[in-house]
N, C-alpha and C. Protein backbone atom coordinates (compact mmCIF):
# COMPACT_ATOMS: atom_id res chain seq x y z
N UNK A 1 -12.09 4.31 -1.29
CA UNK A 1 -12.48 3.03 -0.74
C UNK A 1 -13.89 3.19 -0.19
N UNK A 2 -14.41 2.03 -0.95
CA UNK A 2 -16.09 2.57 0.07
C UNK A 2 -16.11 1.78 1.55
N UNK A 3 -17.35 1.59 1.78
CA UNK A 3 -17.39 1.63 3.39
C UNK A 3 -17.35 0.14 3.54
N UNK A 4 -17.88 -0.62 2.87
CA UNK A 4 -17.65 -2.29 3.10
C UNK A 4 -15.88 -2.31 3.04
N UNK A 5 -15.28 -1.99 1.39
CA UNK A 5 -13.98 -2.19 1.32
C UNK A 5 -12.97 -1.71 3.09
N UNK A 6 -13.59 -0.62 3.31
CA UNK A 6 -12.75 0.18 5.10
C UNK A 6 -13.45 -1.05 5.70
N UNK A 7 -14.44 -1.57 6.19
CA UNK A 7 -14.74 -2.43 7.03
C UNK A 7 -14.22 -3.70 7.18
N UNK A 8 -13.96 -4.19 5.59
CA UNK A 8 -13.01 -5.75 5.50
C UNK A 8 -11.51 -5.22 5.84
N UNK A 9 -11.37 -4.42 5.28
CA UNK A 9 -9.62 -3.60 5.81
C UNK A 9 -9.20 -3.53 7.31
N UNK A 10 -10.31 -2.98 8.22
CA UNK A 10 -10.23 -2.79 9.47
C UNK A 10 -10.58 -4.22 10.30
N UNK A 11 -11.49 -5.06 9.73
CA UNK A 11 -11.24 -6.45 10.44
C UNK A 11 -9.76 -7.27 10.20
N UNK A 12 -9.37 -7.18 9.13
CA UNK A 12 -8.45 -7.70 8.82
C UNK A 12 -7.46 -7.11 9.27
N UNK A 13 -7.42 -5.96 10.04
CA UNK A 13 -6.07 -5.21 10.69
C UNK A 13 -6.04 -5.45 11.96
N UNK A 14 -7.82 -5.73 12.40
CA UNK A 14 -7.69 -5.79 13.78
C UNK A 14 -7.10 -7.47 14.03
N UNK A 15 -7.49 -8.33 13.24
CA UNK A 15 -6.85 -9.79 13.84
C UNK A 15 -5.86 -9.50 13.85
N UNK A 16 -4.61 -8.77 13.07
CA UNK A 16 -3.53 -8.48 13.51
C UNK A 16 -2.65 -7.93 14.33
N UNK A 17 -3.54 -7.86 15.48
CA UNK A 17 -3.45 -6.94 16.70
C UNK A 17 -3.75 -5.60 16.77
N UNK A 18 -4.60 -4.94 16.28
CA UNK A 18 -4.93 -3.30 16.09
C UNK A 18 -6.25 -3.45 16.67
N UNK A 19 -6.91 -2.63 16.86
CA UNK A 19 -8.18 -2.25 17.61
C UNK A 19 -9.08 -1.25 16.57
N UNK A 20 -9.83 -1.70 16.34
CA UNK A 20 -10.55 -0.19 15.52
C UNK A 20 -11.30 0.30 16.42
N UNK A 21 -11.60 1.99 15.98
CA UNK A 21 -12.51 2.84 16.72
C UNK A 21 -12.41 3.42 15.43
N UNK A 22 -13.72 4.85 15.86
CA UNK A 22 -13.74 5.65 14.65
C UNK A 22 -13.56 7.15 15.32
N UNK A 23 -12.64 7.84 13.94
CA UNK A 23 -12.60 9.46 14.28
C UNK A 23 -13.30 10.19 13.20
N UNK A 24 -13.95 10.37 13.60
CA UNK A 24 -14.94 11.34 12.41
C UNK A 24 -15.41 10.51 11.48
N UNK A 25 -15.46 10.64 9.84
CA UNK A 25 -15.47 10.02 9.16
C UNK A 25 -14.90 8.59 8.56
N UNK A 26 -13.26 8.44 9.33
CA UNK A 26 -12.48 7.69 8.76
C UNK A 26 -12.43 6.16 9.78
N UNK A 27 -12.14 4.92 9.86
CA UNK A 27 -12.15 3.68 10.66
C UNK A 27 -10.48 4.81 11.58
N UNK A 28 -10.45 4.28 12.74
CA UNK A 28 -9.01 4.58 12.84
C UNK A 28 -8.86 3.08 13.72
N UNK A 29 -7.13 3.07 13.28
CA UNK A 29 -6.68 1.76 14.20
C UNK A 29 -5.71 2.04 15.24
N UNK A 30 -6.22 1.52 16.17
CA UNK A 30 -5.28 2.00 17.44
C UNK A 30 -4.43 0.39 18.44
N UNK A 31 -3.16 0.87 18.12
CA UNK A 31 -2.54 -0.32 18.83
C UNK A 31 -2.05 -0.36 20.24
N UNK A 32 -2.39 -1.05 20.86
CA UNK A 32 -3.06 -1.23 22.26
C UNK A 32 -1.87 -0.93 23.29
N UNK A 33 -0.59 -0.73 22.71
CA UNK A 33 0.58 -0.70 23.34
C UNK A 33 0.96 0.66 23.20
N UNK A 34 -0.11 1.66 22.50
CA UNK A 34 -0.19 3.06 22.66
C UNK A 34 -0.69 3.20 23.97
N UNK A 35 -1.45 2.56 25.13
CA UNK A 35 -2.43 3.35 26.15
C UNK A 35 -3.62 3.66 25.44
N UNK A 36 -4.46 3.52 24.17
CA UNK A 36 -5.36 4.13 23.62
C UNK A 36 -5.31 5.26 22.72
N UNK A 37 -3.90 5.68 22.68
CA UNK A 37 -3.72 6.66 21.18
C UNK A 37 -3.64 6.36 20.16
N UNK A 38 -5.23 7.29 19.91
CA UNK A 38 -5.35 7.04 18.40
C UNK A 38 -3.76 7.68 17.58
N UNK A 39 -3.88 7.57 16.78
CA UNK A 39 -3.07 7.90 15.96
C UNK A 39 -2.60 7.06 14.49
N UNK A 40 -3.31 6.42 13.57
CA UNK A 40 -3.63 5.81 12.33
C UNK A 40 -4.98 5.81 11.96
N UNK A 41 -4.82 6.71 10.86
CA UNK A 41 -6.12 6.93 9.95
C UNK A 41 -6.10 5.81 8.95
N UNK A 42 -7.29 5.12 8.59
CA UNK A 42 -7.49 4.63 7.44
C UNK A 42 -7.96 6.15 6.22
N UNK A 43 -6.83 5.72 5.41
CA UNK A 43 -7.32 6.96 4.32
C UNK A 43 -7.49 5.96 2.78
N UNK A 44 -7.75 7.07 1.76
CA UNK A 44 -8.70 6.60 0.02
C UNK A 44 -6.81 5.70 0.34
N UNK A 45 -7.55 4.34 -0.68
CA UNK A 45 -6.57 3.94 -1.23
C UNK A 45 -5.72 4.51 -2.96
N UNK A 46 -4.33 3.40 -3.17
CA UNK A 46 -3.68 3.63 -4.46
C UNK A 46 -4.44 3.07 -4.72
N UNK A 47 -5.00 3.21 -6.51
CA UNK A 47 -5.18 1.84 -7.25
C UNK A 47 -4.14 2.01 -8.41
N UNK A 48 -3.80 0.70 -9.32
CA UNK A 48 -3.52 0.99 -10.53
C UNK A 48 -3.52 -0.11 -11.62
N UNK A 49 -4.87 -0.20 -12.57
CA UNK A 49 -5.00 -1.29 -12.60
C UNK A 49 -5.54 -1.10 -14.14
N UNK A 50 -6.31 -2.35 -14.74
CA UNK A 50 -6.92 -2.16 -15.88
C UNK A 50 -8.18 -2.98 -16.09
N UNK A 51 -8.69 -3.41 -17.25
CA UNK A 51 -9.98 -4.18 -16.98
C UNK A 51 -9.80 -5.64 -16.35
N UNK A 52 -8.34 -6.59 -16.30
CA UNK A 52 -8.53 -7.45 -15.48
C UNK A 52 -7.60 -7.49 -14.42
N UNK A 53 -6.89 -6.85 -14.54
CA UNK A 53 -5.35 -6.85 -13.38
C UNK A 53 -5.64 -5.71 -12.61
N UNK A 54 -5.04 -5.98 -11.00
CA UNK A 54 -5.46 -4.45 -10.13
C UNK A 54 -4.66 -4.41 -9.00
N UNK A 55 -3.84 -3.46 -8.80
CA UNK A 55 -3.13 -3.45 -7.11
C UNK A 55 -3.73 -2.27 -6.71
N UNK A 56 -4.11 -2.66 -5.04
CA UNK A 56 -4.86 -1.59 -4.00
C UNK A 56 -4.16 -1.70 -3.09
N UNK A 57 -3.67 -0.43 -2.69
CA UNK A 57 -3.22 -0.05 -1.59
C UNK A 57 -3.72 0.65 -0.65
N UNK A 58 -3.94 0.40 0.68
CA UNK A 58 -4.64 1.44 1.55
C UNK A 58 -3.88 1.28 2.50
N UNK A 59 -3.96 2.61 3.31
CA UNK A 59 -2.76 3.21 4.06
C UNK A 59 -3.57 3.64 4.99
N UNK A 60 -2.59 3.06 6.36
CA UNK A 60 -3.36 3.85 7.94
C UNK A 60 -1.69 4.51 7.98
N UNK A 61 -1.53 5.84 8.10
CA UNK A 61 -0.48 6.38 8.72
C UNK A 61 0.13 6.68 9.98
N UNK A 62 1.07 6.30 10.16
CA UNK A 62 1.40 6.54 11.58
C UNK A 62 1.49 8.18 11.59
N UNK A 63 0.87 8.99 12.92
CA UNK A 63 0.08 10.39 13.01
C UNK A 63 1.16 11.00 13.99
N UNK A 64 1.69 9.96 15.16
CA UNK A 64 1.82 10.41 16.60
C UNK A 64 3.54 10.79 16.21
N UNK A 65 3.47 11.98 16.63
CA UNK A 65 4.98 12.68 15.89
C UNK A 65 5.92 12.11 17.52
N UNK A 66 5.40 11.64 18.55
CA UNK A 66 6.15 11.25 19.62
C UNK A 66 6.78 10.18 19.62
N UNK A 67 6.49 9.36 17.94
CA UNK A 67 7.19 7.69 18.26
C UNK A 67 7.94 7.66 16.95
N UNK A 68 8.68 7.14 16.55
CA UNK A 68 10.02 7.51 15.97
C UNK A 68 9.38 6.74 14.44
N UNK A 69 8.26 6.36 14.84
CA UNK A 69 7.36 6.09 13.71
C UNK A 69 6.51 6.66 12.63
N UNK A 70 7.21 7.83 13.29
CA UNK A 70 6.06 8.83 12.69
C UNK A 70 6.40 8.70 11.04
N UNK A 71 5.14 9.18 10.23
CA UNK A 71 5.24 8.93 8.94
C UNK A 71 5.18 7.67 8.33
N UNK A 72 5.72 6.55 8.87
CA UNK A 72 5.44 4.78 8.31
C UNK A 72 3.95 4.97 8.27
N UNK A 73 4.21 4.14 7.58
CA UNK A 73 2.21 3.49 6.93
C UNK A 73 2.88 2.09 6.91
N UNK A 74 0.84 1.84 7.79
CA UNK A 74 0.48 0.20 7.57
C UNK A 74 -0.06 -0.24 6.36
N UNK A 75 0.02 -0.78 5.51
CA UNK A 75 -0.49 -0.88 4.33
C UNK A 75 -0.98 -2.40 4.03
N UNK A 76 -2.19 -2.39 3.36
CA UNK A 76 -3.46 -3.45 2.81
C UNK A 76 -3.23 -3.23 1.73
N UNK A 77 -2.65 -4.62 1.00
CA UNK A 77 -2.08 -4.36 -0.35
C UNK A 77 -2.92 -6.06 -0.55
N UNK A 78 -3.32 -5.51 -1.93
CA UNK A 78 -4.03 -6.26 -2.52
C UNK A 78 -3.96 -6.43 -4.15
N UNK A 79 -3.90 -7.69 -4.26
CA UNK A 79 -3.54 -7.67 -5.70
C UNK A 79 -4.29 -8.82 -6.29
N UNK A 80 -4.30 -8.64 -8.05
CA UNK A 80 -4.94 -9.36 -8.90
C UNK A 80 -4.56 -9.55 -10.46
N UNK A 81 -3.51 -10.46 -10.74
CA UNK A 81 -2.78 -10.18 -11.83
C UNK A 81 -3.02 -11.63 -12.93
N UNK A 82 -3.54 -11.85 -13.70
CA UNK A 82 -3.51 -12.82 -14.57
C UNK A 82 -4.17 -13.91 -14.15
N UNK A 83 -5.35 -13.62 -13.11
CA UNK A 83 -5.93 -14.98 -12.50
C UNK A 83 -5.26 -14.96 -11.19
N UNK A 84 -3.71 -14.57 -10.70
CA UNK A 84 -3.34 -14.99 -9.46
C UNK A 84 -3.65 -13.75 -8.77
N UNK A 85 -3.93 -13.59 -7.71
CA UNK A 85 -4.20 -12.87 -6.71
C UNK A 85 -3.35 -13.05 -4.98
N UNK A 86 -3.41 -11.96 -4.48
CA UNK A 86 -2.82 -12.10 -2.77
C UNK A 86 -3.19 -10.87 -2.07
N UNK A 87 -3.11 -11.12 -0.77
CA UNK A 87 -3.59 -9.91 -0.13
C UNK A 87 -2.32 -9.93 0.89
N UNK A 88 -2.01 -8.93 1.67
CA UNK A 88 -1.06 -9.04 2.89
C UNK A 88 -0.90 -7.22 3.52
N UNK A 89 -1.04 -7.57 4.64
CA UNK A 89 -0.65 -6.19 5.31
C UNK A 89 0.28 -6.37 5.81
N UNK A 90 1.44 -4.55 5.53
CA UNK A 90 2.72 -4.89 5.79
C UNK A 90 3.22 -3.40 5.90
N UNK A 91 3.96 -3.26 6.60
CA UNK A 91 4.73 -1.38 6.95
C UNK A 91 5.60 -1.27 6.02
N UNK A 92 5.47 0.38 5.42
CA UNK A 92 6.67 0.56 4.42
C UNK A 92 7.30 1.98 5.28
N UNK A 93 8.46 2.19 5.57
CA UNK A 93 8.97 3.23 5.99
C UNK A 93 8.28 4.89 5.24
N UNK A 94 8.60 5.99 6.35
CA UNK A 94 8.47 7.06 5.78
C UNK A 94 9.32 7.72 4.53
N UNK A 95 10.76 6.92 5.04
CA UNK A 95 11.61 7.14 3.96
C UNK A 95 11.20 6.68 2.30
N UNK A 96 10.89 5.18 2.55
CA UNK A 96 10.68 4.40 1.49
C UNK A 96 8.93 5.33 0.85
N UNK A 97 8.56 6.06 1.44
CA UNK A 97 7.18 6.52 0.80
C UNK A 97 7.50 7.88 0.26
N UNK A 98 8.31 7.86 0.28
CA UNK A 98 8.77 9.64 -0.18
C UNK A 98 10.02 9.45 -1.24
N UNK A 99 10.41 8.46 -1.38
CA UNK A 99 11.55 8.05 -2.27
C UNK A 99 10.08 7.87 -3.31
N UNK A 100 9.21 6.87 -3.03
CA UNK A 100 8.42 6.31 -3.93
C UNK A 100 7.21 7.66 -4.79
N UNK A 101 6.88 8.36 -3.77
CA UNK A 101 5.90 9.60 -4.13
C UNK A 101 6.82 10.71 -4.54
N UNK A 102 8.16 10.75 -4.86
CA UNK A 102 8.79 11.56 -5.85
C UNK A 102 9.33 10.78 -6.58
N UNK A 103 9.62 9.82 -7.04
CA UNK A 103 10.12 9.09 -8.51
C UNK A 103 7.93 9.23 -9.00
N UNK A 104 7.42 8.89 -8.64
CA UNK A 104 5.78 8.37 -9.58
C UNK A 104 6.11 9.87 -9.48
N UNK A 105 6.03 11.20 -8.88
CA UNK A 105 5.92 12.60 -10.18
C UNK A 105 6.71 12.59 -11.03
N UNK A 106 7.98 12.56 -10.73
CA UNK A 106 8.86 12.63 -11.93
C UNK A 106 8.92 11.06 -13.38
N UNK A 107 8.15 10.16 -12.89
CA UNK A 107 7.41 9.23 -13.85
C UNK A 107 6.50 9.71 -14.54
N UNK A 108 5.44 10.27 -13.91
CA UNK A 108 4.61 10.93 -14.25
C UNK A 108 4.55 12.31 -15.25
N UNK A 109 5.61 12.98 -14.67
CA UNK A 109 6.01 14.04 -15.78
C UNK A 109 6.53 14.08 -16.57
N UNK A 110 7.62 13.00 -17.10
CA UNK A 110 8.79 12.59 -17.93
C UNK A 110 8.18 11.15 -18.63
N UNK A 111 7.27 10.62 -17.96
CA UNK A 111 7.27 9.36 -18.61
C UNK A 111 8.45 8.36 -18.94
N UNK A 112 9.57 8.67 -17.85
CA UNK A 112 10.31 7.79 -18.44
C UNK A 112 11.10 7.40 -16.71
N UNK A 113 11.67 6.08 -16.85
CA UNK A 113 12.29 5.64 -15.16
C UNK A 113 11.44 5.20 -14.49
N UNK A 114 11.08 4.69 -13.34
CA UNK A 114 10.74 4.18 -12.57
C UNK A 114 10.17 4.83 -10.92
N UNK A 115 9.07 4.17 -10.21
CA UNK A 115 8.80 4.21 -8.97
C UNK A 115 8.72 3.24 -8.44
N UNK A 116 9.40 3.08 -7.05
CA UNK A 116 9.87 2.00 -6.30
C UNK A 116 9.24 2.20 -5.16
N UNK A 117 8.64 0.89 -4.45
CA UNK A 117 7.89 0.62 -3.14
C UNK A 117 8.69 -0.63 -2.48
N UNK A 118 8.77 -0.25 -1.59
CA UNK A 118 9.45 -1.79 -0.79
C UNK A 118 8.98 -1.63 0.91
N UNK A 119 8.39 -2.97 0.61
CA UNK A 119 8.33 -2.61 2.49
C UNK A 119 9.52 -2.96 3.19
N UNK A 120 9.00 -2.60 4.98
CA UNK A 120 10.63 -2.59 5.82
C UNK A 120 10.40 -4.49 5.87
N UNK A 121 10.46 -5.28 6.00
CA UNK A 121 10.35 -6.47 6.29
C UNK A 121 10.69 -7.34 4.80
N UNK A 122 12.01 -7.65 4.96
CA UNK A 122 12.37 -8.32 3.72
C UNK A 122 11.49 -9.22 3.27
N UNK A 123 11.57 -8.94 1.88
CA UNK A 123 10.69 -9.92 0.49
C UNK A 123 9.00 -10.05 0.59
N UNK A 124 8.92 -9.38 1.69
CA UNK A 124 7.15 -9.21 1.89
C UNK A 124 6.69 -7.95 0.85
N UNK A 125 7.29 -7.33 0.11
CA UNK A 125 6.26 -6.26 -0.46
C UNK A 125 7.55 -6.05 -1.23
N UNK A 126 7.34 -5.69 -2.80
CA UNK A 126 8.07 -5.04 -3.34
C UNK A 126 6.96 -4.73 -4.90
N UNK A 127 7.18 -3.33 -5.64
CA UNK A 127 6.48 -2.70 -6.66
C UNK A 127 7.37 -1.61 -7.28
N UNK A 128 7.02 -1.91 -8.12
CA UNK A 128 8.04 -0.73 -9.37
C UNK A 128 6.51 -0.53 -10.61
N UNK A 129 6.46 0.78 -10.43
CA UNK A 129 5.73 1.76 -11.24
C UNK A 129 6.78 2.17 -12.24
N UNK A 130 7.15 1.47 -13.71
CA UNK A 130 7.69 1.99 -14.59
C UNK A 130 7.83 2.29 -16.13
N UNK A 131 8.12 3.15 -16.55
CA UNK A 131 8.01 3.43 -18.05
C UNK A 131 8.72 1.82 -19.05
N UNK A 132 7.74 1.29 -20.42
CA UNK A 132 8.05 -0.12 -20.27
C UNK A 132 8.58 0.64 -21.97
N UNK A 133 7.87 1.49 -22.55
CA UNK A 133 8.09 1.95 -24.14
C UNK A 133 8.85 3.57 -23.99
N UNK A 134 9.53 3.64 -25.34
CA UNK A 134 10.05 5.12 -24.90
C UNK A 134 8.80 6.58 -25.31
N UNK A 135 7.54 5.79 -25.71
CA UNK A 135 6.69 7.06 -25.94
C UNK A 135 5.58 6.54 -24.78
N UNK A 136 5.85 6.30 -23.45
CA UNK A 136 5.26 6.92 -22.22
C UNK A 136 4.51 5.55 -21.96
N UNK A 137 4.30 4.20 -22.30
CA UNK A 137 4.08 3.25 -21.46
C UNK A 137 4.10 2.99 -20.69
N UNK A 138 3.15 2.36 -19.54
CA UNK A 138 3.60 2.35 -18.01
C UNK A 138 2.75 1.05 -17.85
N UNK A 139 3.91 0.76 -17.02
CA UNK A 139 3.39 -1.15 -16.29
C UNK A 139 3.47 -0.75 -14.93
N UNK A 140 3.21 -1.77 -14.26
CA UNK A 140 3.24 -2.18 -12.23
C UNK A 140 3.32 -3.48 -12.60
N UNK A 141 4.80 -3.70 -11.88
CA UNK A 141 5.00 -5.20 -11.65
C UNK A 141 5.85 -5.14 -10.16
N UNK A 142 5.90 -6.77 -9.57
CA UNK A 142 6.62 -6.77 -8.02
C UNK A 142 6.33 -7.91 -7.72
N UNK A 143 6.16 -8.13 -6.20
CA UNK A 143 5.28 -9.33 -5.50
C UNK A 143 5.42 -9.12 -4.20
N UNK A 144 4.13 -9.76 -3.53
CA UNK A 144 3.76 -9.99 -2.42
C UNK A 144 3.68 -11.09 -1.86
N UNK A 145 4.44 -10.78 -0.53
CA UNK A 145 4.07 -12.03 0.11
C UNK A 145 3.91 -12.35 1.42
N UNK A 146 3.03 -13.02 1.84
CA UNK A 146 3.01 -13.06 3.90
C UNK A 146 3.54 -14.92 4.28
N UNK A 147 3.91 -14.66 5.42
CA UNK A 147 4.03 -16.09 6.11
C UNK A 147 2.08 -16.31 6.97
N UNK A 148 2.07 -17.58 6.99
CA UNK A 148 1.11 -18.45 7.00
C UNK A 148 1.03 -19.64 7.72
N UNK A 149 0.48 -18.90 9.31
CA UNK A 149 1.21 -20.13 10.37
C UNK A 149 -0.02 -21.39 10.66
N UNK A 150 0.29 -22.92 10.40
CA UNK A 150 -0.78 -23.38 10.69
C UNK A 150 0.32 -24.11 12.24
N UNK A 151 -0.96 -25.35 12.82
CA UNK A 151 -0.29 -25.47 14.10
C UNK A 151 1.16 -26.36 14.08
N UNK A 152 1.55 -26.91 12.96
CA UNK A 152 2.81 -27.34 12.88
C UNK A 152 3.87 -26.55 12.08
N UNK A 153 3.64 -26.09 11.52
CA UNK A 153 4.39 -25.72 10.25
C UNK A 153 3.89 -23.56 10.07
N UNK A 154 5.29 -23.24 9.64
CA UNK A 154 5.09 -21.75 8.74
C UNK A 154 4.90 -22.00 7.28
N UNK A 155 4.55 -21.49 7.01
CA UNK A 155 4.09 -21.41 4.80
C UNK A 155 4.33 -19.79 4.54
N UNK A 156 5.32 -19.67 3.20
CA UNK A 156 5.43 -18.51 2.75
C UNK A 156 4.34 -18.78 1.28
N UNK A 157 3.70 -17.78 1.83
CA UNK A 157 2.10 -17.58 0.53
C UNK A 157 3.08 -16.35 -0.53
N UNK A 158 3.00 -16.15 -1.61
CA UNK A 158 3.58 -15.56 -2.44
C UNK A 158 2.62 -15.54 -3.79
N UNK A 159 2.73 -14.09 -4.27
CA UNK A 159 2.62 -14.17 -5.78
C UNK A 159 3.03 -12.75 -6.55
N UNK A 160 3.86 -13.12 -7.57
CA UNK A 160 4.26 -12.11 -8.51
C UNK A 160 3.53 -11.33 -9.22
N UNK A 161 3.56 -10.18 -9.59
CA UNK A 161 2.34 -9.63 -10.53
C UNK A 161 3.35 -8.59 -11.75
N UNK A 162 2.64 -8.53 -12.49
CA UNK A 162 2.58 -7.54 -13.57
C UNK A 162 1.90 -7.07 -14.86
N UNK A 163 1.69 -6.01 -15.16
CA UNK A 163 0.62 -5.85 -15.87
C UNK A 163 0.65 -4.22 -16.05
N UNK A 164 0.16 -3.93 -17.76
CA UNK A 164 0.14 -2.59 -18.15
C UNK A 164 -1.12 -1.56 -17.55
N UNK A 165 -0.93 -0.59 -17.42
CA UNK A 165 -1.64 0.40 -16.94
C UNK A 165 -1.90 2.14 -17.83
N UNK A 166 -2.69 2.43 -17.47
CA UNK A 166 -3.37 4.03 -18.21
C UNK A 166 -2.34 5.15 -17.55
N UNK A 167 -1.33 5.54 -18.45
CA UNK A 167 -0.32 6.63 -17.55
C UNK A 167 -0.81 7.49 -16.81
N UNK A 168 -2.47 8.08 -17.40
CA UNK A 168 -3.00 8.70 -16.74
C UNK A 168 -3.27 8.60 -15.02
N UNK A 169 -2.74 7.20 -14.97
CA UNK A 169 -3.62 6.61 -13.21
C UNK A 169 -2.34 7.42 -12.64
N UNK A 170 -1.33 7.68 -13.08
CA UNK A 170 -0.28 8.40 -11.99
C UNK A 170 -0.33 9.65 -11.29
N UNK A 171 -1.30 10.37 -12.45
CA UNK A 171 -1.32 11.43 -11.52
C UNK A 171 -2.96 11.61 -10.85
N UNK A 172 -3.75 10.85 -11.24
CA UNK A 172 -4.34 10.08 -9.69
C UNK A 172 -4.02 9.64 -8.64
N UNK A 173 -2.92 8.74 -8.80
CA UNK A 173 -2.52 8.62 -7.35
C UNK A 173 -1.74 9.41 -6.82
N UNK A 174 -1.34 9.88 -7.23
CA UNK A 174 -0.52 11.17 -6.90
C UNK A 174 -1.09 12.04 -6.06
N UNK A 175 -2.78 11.83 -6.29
CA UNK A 175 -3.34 12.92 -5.41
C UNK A 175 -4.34 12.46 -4.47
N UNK A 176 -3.87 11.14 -4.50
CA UNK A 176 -4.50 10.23 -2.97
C UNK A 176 -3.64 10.59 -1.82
N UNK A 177 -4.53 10.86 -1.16
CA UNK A 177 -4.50 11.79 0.10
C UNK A 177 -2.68 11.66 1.08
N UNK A 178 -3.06 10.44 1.46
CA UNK A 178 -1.86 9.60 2.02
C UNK A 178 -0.71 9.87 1.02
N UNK A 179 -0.27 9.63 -0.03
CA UNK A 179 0.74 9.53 -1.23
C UNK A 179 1.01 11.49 -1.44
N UNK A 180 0.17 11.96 -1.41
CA UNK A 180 0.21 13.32 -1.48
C UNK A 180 0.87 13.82 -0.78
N UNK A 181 1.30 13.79 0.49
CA UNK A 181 1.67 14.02 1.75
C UNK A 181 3.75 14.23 1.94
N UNK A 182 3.46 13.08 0.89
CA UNK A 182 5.58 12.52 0.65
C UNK A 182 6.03 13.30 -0.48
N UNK A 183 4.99 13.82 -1.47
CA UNK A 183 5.77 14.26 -2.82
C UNK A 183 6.29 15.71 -1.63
């Protein structure tokens, strides 16, 4: 992720109640009901995409092994599939990231089955990384979606995606930093 992409990421985390500061190199976001502990790195995002379709994922991890949170990631998921597009930030469990970063190796090595993402907050995030042909095809399809409060009314914003991908991108992401961590 370059440094504009971390900067729109980190405004857009902070309206959601997070605070940015920086640790070293990386934006970090700190939520205010810590006392000021840091503890979420913005790290490289997933991508997996092709010349017109693209999902990005970027991940602040929860760091602080004292809150029962440890391991969840906040995630900036962004997508662009056939003209429709959505963006939404949303938590996926530690569990759910380690279920997901060992099915994409064993996708990855077998070319065949599936990787599954779901966030904790029903119907807001769901992605399957899976074999579509039996000689090693690979798609990303799912959907995203956030609620959308104006002053009368909630709106559920939504959009579905899917679209083929380079098998090769798996074991790229595989070795994004964050995703690395669960295999």
């Amino acid at each position: 992720m370059d440094a504009r992409a971390a900067e729109d990421w980190v405004e857009n985390v902070v309206s959601n109640g997070w605070r940015a500061t920086t640790l070293g190199q990386l934006p970090t976001l700190v939520d205010d009901r810590l006392d000021g502990e840091e503890s979420l790195n913005l790290e490289r995002s997933l991508c997996f995409g092709n010349q017109e379709d693209r999902i990005e994922l970027a991940a602040a991890v929860e760091r602080n092994d004292s809150l029962p949170s440890e391991g969840d990631a906040r995630l900036s998921v962004e997508v662009r599939s056939s003209g429709f597009g959505g963006r939404a930030d949303l938590w996926v469990s530690r569990e759910s990231l380690k279920a997901f970063a060992s099915q994409l190796a064993g996708l990855d090595n077998t070319r065949r089955g599936q990787a599954s993402l779901t966030s904790m907050s029903p119907d807001q995030f769901e992605m399957s990384v899976r074999a579509v042909t039996s000689i090693g095809h690979v798609a990303v399809e799912g959907k995203l979606s956030r609620r959308c409060r104006s002053e009368n009314a909630t709106f559920i914003h939504a959009v579905s995606f899917g679209f083929e991908i380079d098998p090769g991108q798996l074991s790229e992401g595989l070795r994004v930093s964050w995703l690395s961590e669960y295999v």
